[in-house]
N, C-alpha and C. Protein backbone atom coordinates (compact mmCIF):
# COMPACT_ATOMS: atom_id res chain seq x y z
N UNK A 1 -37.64 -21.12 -31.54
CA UNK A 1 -37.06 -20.60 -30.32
C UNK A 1 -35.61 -20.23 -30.58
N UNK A 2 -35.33 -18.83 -30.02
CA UNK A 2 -33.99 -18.68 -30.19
C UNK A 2 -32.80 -18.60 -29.20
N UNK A 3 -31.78 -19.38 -29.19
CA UNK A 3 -30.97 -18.89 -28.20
C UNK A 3 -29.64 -17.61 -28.15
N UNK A 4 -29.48 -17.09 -27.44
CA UNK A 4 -27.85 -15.99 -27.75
C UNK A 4 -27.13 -16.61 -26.82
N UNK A 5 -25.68 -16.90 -27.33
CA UNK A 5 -24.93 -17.22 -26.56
C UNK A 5 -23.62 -16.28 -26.53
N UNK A 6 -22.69 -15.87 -25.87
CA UNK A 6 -21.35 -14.82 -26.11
C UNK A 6 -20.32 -16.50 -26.21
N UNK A 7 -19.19 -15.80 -26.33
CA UNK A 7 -18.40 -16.45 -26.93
C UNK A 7 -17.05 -16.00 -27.27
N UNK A 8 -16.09 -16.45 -27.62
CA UNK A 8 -14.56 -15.84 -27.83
C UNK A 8 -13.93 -16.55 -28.85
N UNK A 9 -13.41 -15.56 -29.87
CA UNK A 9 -12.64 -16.52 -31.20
C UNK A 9 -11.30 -15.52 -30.95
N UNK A 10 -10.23 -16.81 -30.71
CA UNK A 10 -8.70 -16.81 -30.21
C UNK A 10 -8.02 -16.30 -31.83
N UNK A 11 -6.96 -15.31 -31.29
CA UNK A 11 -6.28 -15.18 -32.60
C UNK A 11 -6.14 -16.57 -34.13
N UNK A 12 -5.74 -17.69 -33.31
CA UNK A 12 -5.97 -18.70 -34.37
C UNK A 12 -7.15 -18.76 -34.90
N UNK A 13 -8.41 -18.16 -34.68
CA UNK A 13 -9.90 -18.32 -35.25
C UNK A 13 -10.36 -19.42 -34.95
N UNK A 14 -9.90 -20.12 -33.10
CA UNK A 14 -11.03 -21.34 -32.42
C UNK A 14 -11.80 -19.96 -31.87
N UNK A 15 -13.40 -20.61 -32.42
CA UNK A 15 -14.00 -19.94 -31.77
C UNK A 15 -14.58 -21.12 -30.53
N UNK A 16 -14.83 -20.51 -29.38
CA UNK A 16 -15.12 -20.91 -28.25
C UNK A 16 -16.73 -20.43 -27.53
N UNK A 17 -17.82 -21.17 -27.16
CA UNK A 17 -18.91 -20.90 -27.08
C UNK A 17 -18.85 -20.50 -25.11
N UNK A 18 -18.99 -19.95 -24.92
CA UNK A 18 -19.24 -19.93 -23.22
C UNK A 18 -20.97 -20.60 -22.74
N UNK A 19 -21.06 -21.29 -21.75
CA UNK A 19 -22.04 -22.02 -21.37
C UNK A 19 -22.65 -22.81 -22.21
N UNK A 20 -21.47 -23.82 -22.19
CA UNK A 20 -21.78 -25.05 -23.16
C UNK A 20 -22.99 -25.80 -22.75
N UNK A 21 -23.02 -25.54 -21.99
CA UNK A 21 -24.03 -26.68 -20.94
C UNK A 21 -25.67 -26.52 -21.90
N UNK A 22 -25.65 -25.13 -22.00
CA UNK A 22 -27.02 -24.57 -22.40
C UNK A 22 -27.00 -25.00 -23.97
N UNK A 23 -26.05 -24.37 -24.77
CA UNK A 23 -25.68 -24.92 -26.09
C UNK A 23 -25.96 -26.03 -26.36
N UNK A 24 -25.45 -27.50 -25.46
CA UNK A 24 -26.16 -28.54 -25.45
C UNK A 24 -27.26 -29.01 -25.24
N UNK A 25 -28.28 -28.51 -24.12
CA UNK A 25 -29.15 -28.60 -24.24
C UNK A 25 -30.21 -27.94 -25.27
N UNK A 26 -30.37 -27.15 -25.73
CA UNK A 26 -30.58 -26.31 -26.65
C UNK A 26 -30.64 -27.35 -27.91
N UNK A 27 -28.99 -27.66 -28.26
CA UNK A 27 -29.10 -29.00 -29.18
C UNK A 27 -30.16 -30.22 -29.15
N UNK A 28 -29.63 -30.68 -28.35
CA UNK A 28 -30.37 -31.85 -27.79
C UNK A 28 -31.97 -31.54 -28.07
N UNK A 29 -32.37 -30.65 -27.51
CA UNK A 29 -34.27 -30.28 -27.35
C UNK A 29 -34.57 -30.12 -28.82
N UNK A 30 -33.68 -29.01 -30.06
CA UNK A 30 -34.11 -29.22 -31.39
C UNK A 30 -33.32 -30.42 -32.36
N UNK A 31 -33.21 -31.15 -31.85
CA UNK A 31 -32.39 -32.59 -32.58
C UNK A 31 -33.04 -32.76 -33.95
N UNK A 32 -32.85 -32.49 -34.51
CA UNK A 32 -33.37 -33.29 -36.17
C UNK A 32 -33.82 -31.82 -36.92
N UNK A 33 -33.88 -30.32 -36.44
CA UNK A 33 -34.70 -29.66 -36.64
C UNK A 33 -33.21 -28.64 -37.45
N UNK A 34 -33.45 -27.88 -38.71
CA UNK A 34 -33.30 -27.06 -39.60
C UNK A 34 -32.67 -25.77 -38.47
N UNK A 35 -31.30 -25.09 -38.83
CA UNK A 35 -31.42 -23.82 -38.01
C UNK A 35 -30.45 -22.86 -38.58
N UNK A 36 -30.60 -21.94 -38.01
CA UNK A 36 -29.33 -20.44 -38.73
C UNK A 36 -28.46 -19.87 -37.60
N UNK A 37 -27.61 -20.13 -38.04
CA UNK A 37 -26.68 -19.98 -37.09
C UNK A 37 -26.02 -18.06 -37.79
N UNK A 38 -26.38 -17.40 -36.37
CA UNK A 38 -25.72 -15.66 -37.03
C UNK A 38 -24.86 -15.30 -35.99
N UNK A 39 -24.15 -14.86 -36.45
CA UNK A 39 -22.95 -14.55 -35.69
C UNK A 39 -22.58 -12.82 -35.69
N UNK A 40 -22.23 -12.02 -34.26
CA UNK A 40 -21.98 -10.85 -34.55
C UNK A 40 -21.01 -10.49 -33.81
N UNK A 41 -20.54 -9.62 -33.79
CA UNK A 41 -19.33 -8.78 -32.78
C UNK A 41 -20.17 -8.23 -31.56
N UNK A 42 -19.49 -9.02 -30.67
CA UNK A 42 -20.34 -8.48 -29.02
C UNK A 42 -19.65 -6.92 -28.60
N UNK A 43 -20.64 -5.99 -28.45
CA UNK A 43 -20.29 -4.68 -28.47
C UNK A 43 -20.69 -4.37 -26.70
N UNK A 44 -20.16 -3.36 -26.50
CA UNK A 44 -20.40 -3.19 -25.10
C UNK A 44 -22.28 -2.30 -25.04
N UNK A 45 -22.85 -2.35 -24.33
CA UNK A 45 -23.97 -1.80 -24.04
C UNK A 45 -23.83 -0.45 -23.87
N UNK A 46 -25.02 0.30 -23.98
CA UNK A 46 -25.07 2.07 -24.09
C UNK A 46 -24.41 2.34 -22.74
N UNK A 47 -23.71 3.43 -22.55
CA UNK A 47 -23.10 3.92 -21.25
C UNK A 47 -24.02 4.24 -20.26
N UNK A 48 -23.78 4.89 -19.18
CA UNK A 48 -24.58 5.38 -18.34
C UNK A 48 -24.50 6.93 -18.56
N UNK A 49 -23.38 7.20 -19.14
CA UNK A 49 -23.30 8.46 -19.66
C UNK A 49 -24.11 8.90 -20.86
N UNK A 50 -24.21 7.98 -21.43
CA UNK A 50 -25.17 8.23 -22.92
C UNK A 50 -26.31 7.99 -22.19
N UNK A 51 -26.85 7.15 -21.24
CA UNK A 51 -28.20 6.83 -21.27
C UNK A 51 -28.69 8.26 -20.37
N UNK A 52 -27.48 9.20 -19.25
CA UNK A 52 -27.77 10.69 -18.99
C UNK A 52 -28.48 11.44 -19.52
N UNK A 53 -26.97 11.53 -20.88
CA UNK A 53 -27.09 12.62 -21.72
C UNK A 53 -28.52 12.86 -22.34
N UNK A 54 -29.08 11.29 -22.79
CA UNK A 54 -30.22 11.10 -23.50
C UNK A 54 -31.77 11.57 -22.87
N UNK A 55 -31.80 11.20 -21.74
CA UNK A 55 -32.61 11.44 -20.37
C UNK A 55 -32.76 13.06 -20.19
N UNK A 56 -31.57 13.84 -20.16
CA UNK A 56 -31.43 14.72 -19.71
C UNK A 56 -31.23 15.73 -20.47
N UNK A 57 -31.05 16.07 -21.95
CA UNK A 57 -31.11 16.32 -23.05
C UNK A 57 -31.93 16.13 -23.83
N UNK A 58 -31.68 15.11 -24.75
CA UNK A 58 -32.29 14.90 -26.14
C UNK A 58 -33.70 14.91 -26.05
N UNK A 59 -34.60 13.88 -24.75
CA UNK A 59 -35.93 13.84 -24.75
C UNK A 59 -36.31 15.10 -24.46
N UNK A 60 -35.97 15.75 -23.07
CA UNK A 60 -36.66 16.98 -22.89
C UNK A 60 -36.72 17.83 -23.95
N UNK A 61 -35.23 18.28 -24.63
CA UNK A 61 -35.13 19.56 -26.10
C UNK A 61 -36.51 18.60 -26.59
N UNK A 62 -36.31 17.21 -27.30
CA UNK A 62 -37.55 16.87 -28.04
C UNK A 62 -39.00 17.38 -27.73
N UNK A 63 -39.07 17.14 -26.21
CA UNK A 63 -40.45 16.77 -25.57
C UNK A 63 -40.68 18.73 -25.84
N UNK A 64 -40.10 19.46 -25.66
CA UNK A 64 -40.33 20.96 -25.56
C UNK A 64 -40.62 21.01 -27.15
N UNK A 65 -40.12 20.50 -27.95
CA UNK A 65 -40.18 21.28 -29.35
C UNK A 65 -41.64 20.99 -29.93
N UNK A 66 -41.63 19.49 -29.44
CA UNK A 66 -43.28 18.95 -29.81
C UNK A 66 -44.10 19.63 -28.84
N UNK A 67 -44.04 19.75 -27.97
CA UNK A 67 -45.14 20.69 -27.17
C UNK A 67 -45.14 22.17 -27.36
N UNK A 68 -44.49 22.85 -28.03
CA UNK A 68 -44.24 24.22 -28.48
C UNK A 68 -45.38 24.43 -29.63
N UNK A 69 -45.49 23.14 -30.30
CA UNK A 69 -46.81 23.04 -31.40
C UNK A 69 -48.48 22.45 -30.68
N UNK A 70 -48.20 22.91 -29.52
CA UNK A 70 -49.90 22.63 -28.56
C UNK A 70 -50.01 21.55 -28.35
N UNK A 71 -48.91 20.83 -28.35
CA UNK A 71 -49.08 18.84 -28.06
C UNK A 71 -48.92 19.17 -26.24
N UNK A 72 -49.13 17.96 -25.76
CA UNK A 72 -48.48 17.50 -24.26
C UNK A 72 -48.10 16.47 -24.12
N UNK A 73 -46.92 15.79 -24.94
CA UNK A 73 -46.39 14.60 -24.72
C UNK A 73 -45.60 15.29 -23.31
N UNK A 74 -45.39 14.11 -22.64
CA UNK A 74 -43.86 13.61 -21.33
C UNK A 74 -43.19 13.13 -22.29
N UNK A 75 -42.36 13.04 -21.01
CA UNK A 75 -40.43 12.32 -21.61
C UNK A 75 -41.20 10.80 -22.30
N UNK A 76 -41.51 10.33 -21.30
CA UNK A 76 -41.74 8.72 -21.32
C UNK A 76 -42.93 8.73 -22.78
N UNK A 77 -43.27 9.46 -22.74
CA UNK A 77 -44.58 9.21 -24.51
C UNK A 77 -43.62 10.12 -25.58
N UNK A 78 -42.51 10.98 -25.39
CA UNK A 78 -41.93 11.54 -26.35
C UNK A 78 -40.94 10.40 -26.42
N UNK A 79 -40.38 9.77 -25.46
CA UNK A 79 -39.34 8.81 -26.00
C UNK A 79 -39.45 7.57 -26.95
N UNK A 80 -41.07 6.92 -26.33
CA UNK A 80 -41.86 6.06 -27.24
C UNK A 80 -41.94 6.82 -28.75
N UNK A 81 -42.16 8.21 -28.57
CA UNK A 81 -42.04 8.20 -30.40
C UNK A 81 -40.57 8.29 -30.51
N UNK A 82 -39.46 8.68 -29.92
CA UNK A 82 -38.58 8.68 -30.79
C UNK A 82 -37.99 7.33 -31.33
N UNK A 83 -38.38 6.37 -30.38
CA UNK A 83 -38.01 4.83 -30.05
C UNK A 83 -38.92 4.37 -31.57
N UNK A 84 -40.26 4.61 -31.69
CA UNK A 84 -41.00 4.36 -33.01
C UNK A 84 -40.35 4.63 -34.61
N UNK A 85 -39.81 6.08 -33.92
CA UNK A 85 -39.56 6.54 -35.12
C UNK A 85 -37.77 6.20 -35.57
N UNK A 86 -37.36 5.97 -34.82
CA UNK A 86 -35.18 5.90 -35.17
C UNK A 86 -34.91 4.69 -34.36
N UNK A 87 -35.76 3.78 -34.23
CA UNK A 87 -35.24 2.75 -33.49
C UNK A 87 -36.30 1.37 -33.52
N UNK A 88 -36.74 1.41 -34.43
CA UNK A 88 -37.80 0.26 -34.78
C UNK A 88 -36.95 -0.79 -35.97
N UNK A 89 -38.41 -1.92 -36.26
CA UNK A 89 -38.01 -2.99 -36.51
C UNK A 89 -39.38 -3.55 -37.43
N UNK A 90 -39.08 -3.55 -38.86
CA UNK A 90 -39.99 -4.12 -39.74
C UNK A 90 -41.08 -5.39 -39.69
N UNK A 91 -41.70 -5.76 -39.64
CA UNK A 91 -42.18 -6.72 -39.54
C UNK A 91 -43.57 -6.95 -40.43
N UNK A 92 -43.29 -7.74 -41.42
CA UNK A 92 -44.07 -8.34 -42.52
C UNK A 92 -45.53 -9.47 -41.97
N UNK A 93 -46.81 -8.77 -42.35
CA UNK A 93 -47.43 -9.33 -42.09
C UNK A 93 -48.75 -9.36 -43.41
N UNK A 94 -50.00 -10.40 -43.00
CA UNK A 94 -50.72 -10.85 -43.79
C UNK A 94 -50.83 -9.84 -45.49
N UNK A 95 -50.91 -10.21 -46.10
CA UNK A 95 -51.19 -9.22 -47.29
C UNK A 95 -50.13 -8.43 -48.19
N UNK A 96 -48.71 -9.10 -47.58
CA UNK A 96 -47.20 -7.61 -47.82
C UNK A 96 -46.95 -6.24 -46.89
N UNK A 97 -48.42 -6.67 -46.49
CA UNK A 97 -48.00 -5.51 -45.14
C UNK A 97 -47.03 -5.38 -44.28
N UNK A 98 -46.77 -4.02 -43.91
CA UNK A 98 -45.80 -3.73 -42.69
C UNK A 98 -45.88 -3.09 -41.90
N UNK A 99 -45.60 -3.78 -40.53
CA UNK A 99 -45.41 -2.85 -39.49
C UNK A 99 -44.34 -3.09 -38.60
N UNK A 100 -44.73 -1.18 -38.31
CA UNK A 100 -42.89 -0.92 -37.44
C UNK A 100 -43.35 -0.86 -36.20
N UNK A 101 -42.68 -2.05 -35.83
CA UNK A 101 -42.42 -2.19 -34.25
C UNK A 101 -41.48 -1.42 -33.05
N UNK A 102 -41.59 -0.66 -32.92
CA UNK A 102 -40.33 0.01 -31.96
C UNK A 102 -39.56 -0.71 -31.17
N UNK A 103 -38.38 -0.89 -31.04
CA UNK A 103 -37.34 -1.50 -30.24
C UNK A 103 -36.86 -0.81 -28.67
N UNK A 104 -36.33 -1.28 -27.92
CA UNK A 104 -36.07 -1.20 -26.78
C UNK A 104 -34.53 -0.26 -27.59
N UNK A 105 -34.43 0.74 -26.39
CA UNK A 105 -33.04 1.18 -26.88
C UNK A 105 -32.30 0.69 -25.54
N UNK A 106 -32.75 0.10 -24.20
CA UNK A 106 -31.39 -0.51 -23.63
C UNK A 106 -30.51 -1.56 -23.81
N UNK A 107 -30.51 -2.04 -24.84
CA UNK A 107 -30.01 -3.24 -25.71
C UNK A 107 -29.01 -2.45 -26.67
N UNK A 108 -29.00 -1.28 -26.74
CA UNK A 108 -28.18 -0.52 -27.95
C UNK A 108 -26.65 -0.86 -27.19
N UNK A 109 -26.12 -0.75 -28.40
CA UNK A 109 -24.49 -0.75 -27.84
C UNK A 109 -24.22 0.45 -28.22
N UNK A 110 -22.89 0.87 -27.47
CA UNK A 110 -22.60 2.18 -27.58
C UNK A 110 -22.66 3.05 -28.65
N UNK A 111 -22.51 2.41 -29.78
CA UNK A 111 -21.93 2.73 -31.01
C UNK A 111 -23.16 2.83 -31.75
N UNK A 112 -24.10 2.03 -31.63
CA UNK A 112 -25.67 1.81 -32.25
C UNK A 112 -26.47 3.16 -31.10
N UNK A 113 -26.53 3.63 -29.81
CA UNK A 113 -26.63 4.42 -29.03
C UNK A 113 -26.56 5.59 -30.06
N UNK A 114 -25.22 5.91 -29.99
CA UNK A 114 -24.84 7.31 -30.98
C UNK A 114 -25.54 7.30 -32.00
N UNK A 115 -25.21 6.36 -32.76
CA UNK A 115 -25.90 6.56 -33.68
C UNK A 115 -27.72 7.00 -33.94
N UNK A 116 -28.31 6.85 -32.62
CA UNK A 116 -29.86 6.51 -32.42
C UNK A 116 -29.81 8.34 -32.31
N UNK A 117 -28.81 8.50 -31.11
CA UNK A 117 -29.19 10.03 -30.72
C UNK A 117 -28.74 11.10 -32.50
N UNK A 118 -27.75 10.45 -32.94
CA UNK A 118 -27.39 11.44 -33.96
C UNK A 118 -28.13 11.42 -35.14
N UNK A 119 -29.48 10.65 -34.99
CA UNK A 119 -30.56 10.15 -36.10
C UNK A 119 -31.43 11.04 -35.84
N UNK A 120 -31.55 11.37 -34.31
CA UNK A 120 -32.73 12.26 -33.10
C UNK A 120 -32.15 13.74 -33.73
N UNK A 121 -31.08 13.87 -33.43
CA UNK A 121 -30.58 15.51 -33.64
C UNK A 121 -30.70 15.99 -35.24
N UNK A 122 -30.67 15.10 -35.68
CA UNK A 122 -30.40 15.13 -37.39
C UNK A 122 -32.25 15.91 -37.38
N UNK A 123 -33.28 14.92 -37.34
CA UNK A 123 -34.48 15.20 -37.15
C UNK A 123 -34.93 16.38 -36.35
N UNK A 124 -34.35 16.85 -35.31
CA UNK A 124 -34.21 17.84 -34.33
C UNK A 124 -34.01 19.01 -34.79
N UNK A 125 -33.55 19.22 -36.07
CA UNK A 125 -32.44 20.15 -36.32
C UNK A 125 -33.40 20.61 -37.61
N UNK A 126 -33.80 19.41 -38.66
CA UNK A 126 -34.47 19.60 -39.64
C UNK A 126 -36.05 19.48 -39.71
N UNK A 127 -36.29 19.03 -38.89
CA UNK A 127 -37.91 19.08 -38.89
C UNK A 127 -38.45 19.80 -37.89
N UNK A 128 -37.50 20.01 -36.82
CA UNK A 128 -38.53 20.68 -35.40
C UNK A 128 -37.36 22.21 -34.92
N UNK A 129 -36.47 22.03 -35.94
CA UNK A 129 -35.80 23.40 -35.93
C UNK A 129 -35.25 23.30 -34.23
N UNK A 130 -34.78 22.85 -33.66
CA UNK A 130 -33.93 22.77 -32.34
C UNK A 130 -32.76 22.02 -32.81
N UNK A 131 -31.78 23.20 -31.92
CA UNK A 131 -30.47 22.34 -32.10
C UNK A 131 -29.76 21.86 -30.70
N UNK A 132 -30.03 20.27 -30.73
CA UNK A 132 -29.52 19.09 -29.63
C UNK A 132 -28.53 19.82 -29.75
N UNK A 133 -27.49 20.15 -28.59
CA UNK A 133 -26.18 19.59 -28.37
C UNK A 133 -25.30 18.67 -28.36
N UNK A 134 -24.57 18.01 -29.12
CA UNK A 134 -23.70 16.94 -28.64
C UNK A 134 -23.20 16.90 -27.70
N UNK A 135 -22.85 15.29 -26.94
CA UNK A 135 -22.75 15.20 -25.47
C UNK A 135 -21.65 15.66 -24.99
N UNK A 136 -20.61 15.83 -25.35
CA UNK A 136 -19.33 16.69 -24.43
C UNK A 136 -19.69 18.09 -25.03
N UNK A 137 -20.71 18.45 -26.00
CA UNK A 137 -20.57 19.96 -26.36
C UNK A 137 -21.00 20.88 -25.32
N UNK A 138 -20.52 22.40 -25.08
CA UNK A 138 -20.55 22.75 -24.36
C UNK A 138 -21.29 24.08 -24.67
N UNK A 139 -22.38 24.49 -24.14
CA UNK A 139 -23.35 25.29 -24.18
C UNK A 139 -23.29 26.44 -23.44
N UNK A 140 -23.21 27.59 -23.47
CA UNK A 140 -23.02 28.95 -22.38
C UNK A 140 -24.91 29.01 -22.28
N UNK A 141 -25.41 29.52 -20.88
CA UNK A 141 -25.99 29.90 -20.72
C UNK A 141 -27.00 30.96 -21.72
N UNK A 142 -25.80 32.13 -21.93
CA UNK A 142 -26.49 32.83 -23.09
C UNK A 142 -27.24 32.67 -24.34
N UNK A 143 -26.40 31.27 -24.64
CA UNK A 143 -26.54 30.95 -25.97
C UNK A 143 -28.03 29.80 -25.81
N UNK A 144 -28.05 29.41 -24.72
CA UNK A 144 -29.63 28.61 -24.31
C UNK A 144 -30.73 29.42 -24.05
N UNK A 145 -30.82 30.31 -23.80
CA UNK A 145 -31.74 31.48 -23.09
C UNK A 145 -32.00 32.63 -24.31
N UNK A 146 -30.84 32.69 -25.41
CA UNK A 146 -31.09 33.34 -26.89
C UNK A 146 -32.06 32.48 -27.33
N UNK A 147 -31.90 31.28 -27.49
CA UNK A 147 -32.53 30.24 -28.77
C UNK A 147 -33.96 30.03 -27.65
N UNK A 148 -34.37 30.07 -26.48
CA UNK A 148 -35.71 29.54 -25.72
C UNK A 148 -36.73 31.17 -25.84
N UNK A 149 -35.92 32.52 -26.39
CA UNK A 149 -36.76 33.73 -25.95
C UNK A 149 -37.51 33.84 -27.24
């Protein structure tokens, strides 16, 4: 069983656990038991602006490019593949086998976010020949209505 806890390490490097209470109990319940303690930099969560842009952009350009080849994915079954494909998670099973589990992208932090969409456009660009926009980039009409005729 795992727990996450946040936390704060003061210029002197005390680090400080927030909701000790749980920490202790937590202790207490695995008493005698082996554990790994990992530690990371708490990042802020994807924006509401990225989670827009993504919604309102990246899936649809996606969802159009794959359906341009006689598919009918939606947003919600094109996002599951992109989530499969740039946002999964290994997992070793019987034999050396592997399988990729897809991850949740509302857990991304901002920075892991970008990076997910600029993995999408990279792929976008080279395999399905559409070019995403980046999110403050700015698109004229003309130039959307050239590349859709």
């Amino acid at each position: 069983m795992m727990l996450e806890l946040a936390g704060h390490i003061t210029p002197e490097g005390k680090l400080t656990v927030y909701k000790q209470d749980e920490l202790t109990n937590w202790r207490m319940k695995h008493a005698g038991s082996n554990v790994v303690l990992t530690l990371k930099l708490k990042r802020k969560r994807r924006s509401a602006g990225q989670n827009g842009y993504y919604w309102a952009v990246v899936v649809p350009m996606v969802m159009e490019a794959i359906n341009s080849y006689g598919n009918d994915f939606d947003q919600d079954e094109t996002h599951e593949f992109l989530k499969s494909k740039f946002n999964a998670t290994e997992i070793e099973v019987k034999d050396g086998g592997v399988l990729m589990i897809a991850k949740s992208t509302g857990c991304l932090s901002t920075v892991d976010f970008s990076d997910y969409c600029d993995r999408i456009r990279q792929f976008a660009i080279l395999v399905l020949g559409v070019y995403i926009p980046e999110p403050n980039e700015q698109m004229t009409i003309d130039h959307y209505l050239n590349n859709q005729l």
